[in-house]
N, C-alpha and C. Protein backbone atom coordinates (compact mmCIF):
# COMPACT_ATOMS: atom_id res chain seq x y z
N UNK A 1 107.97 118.55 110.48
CA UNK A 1 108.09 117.14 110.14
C UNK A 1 106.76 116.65 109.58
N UNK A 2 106.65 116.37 108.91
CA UNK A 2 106.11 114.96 108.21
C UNK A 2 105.50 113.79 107.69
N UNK A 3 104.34 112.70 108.03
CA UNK A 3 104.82 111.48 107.87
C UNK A 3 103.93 110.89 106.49
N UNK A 4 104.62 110.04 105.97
CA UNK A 4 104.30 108.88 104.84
C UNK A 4 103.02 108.04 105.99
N UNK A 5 101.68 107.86 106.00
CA UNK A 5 100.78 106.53 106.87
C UNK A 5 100.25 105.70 105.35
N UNK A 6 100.05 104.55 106.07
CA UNK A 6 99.29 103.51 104.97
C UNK A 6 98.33 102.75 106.01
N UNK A 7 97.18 102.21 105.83
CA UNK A 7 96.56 101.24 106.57
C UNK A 7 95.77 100.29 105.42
N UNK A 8 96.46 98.95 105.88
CA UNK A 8 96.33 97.64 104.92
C UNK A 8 95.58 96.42 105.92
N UNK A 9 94.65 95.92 105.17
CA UNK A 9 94.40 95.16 105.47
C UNK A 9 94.78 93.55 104.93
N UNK A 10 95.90 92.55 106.02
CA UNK A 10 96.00 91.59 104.98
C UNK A 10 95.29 90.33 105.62
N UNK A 11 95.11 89.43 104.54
CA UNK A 11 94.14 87.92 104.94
C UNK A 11 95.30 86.93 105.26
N UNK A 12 96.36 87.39 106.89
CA UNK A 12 96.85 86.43 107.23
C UNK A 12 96.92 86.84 108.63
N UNK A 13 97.80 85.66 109.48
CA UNK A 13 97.75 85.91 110.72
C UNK A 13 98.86 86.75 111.09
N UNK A 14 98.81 87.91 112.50
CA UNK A 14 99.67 88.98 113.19
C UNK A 14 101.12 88.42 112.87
N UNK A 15 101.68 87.14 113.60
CA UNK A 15 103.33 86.53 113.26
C UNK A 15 103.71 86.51 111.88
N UNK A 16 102.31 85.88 110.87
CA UNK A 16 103.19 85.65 109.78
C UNK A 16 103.54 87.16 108.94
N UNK A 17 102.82 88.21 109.07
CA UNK A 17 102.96 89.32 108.90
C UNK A 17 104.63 90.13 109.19
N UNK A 18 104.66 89.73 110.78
CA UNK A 18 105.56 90.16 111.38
C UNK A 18 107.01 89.35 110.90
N UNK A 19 107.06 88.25 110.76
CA UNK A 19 107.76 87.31 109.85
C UNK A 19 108.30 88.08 108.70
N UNK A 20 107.20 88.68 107.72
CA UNK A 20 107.19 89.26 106.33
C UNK A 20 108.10 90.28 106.66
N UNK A 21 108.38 90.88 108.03
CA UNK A 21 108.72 92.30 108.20
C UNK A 21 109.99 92.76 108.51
N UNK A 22 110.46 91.39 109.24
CA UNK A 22 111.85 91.56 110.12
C UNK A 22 112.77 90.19 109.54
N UNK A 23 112.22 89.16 109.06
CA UNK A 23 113.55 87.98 107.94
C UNK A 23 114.16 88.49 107.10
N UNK A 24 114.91 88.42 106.32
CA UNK A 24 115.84 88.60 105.19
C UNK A 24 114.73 87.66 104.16
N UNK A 25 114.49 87.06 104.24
CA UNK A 25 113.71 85.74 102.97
C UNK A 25 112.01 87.08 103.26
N UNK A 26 111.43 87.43 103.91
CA UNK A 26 110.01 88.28 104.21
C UNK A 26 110.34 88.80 103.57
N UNK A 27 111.19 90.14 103.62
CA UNK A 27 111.37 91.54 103.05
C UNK A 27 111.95 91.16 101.88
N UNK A 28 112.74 90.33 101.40
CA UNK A 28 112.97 90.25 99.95
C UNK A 28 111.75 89.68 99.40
N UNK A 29 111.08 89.01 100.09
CA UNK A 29 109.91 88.66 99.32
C UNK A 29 108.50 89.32 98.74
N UNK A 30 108.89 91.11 99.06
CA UNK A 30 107.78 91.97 98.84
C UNK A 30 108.23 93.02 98.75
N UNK A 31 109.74 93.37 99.16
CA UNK A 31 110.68 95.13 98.71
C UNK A 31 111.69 94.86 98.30
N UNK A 32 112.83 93.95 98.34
CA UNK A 32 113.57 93.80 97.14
C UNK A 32 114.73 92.96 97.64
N UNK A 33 115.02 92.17 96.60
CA UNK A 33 115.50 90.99 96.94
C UNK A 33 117.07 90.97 97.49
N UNK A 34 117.52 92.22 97.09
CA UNK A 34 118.90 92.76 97.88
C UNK A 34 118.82 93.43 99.08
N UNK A 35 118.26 92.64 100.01
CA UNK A 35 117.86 92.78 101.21
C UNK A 35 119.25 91.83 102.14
N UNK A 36 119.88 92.47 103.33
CA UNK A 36 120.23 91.98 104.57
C UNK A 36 119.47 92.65 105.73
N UNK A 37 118.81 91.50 106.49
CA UNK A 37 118.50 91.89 108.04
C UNK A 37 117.76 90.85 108.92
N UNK A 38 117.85 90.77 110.00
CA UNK A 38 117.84 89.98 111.12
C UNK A 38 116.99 90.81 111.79
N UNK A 39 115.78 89.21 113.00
CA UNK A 39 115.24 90.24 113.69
C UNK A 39 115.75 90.48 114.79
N UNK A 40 116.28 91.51 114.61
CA UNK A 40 117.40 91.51 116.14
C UNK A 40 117.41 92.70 116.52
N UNK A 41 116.86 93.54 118.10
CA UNK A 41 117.24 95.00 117.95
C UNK A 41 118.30 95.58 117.98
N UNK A 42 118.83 96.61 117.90
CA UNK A 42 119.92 96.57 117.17
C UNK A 42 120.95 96.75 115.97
N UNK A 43 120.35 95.74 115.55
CA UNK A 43 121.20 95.14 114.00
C UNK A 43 121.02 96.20 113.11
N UNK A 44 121.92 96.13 111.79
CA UNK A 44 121.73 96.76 111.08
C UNK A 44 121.07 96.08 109.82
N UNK A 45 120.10 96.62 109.54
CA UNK A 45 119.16 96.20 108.37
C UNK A 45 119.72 97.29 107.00
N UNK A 46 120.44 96.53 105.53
CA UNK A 46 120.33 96.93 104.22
C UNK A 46 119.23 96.39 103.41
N UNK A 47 118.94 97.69 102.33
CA UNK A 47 118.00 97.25 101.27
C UNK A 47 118.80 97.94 100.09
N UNK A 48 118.49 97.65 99.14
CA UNK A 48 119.36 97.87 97.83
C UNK A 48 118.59 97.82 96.46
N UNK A 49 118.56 98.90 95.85
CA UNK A 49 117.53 99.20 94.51
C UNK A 49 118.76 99.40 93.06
N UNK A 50 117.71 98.91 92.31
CA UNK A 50 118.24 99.44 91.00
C UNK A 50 120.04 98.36 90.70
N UNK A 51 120.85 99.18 90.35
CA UNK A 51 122.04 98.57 90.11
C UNK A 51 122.85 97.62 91.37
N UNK A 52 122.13 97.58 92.20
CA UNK A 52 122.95 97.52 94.01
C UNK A 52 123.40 98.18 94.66
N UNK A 53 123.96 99.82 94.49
CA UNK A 53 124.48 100.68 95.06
C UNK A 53 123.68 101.89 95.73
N UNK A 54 122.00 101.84 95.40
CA UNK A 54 121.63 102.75 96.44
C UNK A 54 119.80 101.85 96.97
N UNK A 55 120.02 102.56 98.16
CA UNK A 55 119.18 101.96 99.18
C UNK A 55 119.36 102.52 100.56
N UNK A 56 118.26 102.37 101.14
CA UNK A 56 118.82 102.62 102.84
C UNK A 56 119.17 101.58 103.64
N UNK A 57 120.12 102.22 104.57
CA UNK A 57 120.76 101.57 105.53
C UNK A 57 119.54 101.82 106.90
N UNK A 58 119.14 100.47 107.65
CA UNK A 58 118.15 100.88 109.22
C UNK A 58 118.69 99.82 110.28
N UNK A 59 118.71 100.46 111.06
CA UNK A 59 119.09 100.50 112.42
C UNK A 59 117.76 99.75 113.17
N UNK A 60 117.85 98.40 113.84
CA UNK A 60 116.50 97.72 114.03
C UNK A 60 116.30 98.88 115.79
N UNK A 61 115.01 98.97 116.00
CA UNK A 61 115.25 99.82 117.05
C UNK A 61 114.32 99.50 117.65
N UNK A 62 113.17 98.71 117.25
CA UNK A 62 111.71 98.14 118.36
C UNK A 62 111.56 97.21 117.50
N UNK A 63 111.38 95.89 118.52
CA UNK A 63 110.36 94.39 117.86
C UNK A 63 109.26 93.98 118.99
N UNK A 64 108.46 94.13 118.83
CA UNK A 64 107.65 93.63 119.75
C UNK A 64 106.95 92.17 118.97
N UNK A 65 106.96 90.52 118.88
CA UNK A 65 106.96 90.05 117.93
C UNK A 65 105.11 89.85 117.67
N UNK A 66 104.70 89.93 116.54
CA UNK A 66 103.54 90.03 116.06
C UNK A 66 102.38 91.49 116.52
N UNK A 67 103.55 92.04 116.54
CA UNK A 67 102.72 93.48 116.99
C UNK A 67 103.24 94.68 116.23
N UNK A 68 104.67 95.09 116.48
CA UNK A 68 105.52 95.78 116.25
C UNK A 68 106.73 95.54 115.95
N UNK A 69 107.06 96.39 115.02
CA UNK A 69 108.07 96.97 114.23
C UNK A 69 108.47 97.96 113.84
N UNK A 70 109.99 98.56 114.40
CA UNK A 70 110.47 99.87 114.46
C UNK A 70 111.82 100.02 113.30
N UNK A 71 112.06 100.58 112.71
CA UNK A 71 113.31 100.93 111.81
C UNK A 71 113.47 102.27 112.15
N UNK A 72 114.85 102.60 112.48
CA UNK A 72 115.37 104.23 111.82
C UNK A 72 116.47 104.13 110.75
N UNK A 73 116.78 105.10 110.26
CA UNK A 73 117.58 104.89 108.38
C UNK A 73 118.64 105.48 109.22
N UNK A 74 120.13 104.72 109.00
CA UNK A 74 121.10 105.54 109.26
C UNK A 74 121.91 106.11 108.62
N UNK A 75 121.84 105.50 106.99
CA UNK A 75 123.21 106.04 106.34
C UNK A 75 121.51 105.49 104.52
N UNK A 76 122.20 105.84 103.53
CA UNK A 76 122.20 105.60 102.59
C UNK A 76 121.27 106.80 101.56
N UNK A 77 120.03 106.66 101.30
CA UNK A 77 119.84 107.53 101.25
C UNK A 77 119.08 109.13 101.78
N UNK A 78 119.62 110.09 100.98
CA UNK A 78 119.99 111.23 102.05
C UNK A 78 118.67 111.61 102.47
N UNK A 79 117.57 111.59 101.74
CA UNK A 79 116.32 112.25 102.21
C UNK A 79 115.43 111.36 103.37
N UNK A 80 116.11 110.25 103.44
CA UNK A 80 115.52 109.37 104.39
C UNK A 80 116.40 109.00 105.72
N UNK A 81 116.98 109.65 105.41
CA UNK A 81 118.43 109.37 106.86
C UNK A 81 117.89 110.45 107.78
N UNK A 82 117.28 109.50 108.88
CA UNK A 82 117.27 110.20 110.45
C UNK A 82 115.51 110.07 110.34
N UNK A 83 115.15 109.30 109.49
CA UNK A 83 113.29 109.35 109.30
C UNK A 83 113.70 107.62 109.92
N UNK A 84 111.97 107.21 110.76
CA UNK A 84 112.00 105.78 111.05
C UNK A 84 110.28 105.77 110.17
N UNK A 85 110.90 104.09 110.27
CA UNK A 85 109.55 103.44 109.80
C UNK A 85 108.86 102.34 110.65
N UNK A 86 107.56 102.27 111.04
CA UNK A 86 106.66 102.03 111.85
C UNK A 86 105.54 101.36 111.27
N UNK A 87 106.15 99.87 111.84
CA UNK A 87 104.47 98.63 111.60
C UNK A 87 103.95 98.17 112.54
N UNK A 88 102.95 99.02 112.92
CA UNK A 88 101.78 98.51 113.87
C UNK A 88 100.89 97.57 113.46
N UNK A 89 100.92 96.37 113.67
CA UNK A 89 100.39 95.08 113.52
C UNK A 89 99.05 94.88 114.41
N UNK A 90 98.03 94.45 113.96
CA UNK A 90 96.75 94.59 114.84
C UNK A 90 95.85 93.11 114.42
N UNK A 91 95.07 92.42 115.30
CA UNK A 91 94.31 91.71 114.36
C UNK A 91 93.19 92.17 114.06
N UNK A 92 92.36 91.26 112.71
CA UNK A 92 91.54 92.05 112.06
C UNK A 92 89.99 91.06 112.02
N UNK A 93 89.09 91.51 111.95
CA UNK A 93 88.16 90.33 111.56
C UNK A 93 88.47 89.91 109.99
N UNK A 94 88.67 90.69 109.13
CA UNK A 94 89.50 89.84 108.23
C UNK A 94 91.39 89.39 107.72
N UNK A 95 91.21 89.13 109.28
CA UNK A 95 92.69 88.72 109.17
C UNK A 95 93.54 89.73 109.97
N UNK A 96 94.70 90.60 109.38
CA UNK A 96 95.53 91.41 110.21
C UNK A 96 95.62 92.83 109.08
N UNK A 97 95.71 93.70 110.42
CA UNK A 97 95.54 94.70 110.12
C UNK A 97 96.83 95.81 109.95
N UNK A 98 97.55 96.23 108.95
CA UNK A 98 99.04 96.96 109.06
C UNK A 98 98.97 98.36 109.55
N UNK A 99 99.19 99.34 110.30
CA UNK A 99 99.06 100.75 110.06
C UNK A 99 100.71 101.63 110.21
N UNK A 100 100.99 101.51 108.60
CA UNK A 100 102.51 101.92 108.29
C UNK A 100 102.82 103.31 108.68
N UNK A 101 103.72 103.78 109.14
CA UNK A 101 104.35 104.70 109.05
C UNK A 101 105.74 105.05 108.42
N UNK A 102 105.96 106.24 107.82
CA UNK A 102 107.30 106.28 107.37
C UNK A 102 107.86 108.07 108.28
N UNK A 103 107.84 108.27 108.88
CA UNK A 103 107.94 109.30 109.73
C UNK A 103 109.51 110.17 109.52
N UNK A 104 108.52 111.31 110.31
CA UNK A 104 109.92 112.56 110.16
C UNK A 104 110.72 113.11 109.23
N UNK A 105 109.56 113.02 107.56
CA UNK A 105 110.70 113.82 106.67
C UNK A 105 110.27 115.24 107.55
N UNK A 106 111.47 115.82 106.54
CA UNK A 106 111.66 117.26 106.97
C UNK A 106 110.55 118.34 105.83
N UNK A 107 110.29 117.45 105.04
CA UNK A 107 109.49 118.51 104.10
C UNK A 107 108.98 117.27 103.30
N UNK A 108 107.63 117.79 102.55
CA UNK A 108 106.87 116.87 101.78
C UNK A 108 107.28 117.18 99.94
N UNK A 109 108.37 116.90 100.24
CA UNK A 109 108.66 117.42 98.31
C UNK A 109 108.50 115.97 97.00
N UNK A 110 108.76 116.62 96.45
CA UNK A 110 108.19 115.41 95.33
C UNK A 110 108.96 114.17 95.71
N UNK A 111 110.02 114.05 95.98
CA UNK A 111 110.54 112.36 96.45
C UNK A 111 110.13 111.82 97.60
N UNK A 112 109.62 112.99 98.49
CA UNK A 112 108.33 112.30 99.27
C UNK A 112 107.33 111.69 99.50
N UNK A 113 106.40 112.65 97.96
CA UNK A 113 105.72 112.25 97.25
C UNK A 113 105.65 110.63 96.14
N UNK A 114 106.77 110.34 95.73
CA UNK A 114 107.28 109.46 94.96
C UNK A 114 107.22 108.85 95.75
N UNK A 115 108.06 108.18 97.24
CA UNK A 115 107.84 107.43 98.12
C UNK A 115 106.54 106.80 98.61
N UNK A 116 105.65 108.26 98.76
CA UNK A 116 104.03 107.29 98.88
C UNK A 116 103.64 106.53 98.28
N UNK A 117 103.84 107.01 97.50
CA UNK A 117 102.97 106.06 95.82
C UNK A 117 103.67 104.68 96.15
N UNK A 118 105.00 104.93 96.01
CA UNK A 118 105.76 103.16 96.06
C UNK A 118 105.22 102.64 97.30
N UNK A 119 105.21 102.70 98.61
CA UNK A 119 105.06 102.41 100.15
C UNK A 119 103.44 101.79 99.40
N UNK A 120 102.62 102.90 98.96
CA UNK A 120 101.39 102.27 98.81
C UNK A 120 101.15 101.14 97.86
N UNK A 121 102.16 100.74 96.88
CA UNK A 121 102.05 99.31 96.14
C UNK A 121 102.80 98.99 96.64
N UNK A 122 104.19 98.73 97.24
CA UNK A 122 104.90 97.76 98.16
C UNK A 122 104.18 97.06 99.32
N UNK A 123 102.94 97.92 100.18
CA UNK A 123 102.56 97.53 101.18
C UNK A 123 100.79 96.83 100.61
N UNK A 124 99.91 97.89 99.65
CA UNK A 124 98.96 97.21 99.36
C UNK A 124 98.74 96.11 98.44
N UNK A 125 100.20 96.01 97.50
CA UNK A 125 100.02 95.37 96.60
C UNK A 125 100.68 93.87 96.64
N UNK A 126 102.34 94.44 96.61
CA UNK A 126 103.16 93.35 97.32
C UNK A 126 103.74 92.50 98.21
N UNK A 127 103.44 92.93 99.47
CA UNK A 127 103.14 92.69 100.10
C UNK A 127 101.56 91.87 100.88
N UNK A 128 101.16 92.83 100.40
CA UNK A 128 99.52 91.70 100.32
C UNK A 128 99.61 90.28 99.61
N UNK A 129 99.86 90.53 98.20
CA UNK A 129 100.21 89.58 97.42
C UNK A 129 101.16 88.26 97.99
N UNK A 130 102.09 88.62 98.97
CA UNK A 130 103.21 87.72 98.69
C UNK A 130 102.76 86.89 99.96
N UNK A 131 102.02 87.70 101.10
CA UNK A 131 101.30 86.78 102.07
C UNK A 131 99.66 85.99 101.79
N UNK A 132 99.20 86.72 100.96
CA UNK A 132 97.99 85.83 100.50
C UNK A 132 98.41 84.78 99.40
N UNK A 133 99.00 85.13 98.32
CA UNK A 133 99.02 84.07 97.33
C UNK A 133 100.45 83.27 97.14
N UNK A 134 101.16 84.15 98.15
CA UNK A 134 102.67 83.63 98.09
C UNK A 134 103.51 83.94 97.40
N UNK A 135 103.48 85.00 96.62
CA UNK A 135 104.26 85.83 95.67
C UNK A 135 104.01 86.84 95.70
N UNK A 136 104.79 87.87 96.50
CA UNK A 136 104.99 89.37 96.10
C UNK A 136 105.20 89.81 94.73
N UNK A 137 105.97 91.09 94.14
CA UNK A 137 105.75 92.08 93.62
C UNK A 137 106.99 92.98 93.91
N UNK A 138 108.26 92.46 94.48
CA UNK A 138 109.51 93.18 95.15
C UNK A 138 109.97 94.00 93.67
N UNK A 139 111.20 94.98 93.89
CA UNK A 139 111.94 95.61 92.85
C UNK A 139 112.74 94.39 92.67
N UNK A 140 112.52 94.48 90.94
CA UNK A 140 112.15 95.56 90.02
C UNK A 140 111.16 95.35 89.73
N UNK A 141 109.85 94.36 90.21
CA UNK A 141 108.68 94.57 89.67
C UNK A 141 107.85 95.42 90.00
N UNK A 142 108.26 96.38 90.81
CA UNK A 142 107.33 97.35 90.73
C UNK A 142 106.97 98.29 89.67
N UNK A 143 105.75 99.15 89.83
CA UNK A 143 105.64 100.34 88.46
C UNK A 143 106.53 101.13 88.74
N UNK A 144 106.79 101.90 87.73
CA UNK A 144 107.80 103.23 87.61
C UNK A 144 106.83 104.04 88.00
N UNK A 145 106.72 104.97 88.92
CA UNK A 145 105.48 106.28 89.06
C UNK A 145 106.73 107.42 88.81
């Protein structure tokens, strides 16, 4: 196994972060705007790329609020089904501190690879962006890598 890590530093406070992470209005506001999910453990969280028909399906599975955040993928797509994703929320002297995980592929192959690259402008770019200046960077504005 695996894992995708990122560590971001953003210039806001631990909740509003955590806010960004687990609303339906957060996560469309920095990974893509065909977003359903609630912060609820439990629930099932959709995201949706490109035409609307592919994306992963996650399973909410830890909230700890302004700290943590747990996802596992249950259905959608195949190379990411049965991998979770992990936001350890910290504060920072400049502000709050992210340390992402995308855990448990089974092998590091090029759509693994492809995944970093995006995780690393979704999380350093758009995400940064959409809590400092108030506008993310969600699909489709991301780059093509």
């Amino acid at each position: 196994m695996t894992d995708i890590l990122h560590k971001i530093v953003i210039n806001t406070s631990p909740q509003k972060l955590y806010v960004a992470l687990t609303t339906k209005d957060g996560l469309a506001g920095w990974w893509t705007p065909m977003t359903e999910a609630r912060p609820q453990v439990g629930s099932r969280a959709t995201f949706r790329f490109g035409d609307g028909n592919m994306g992963p399906d996650m399973q909410v599975v830890d909230l700890q609020p302004g700290k943590y955040v747990e996802w596992r993928c249950t259905d959608g797509i195949p190379e990411w089904i049965g991998t979770r994703l992990t936001f350890e929320i910290r504060p920072h002297e400049n502000g709050t501190e992210l340390l992402f995980g995308h855990r448990d592929w089974s092998e590091p192959s090029e759509f693994y690879m492809h995944c970093n690259s995006k995780w690393g402008f979704f999380l350093g770019v758009s995400l940064k962006k959409y809590l400092e200046e108030g506008r993310g960077r969600p699909h489709p504005q991301d780059p093509d890598f």
